[in-house]
Protein backbone atom coordinates (compact mmCIF):
# COMPACT_ATOMS: atom_id res chain seq x y z
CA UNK A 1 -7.07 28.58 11.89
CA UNK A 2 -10.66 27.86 12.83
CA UNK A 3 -12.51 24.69 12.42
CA UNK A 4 -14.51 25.75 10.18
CA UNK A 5 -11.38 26.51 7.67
CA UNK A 6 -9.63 23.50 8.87
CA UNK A 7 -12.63 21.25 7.45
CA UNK A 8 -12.16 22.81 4.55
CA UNK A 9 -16.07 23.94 5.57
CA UNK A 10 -15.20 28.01 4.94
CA UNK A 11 -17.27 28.27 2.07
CA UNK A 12 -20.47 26.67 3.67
CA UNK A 13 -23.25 30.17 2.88
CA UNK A 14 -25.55 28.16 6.01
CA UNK A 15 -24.74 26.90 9.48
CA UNK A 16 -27.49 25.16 11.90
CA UNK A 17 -27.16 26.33 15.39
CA UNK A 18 -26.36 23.63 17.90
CA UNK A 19 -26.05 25.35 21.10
CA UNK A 20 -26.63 29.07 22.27
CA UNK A 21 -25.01 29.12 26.27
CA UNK A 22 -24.73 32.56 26.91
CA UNK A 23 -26.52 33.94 23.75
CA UNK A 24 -30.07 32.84 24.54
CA UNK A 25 -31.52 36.48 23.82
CA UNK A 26 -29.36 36.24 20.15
CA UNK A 27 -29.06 32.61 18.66
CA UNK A 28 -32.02 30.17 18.66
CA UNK A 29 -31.21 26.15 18.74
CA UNK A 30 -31.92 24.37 15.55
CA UNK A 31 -32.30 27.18 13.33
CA UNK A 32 -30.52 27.58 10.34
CA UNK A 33 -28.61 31.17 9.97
CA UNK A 34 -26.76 32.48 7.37
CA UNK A 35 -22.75 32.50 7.37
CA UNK A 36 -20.63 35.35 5.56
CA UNK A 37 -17.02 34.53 5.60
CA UNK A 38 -14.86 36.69 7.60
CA UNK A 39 -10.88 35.15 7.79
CA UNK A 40 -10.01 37.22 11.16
CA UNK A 41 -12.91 35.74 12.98
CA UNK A 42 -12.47 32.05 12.07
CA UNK A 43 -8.98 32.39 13.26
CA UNK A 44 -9.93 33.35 16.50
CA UNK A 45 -12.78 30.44 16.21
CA UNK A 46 -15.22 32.76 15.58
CA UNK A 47 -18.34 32.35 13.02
CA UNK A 48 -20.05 35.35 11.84
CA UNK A 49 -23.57 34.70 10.90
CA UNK A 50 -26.56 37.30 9.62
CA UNK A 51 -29.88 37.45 12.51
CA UNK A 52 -33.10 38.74 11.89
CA UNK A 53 -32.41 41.97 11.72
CA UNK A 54 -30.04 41.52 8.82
CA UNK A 55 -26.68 42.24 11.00
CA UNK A 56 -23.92 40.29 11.17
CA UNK A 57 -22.00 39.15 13.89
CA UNK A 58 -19.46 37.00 15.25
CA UNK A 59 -19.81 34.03 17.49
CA UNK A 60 -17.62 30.87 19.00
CA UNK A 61 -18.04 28.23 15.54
CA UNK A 62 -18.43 25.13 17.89
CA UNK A 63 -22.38 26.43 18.76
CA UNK A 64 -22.52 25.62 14.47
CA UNK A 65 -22.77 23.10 12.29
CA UNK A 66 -22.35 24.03 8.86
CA UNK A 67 -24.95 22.63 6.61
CA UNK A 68 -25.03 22.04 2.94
CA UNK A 69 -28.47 23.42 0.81
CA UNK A 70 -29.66 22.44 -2.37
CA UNK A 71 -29.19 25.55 -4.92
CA UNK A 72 -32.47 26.18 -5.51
CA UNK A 73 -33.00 26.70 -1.67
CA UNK A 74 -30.37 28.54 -1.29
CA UNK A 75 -31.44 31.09 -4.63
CA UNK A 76 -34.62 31.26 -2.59
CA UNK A 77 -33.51 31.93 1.08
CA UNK A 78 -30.99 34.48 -0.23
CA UNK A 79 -34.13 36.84 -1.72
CA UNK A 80 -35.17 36.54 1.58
CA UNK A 81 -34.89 39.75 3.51
């Protein structure tokens, strides 16, 4: 079971990155991405968060730090497209 899960952290919607090695082109340090649960990746210690471009995808969960937003931020960010 992933870290994430283990932390009892699965729910977290937002997740800061804290490192991008090998990723550079896709993940930017200190920015705050969006997280959609997926149970098959955060077994394999995998965290699938939304880019730019609206996509999802998965990558390793210790480059993330989940984050906690108030509501009203997150009822705002999630209009955001």
């Amino acid at each position: 079971m992933g870290r994430l899960v283990r932390k009892g952290l699965s729910g977290s919607r937002y997740a800061i990155c804290v490192k991008n090695t090998g990723y550079r082109a896709s993940l930017e340090v200190r920015k705050v991405y969006r997280v959609k649960n997926d149970k098959t990746g955060s077994g394999h210690g995998l965290i699938r968060v939304v880019d730019e471009s609206g996509d999802s995808y998965l990558y390793p969960e210790k480059f993330f730090v989940p984050i906690k937003l108030p509501k009203t931020l997150e009822k705002k960010l999630g209009r955001v497209r």
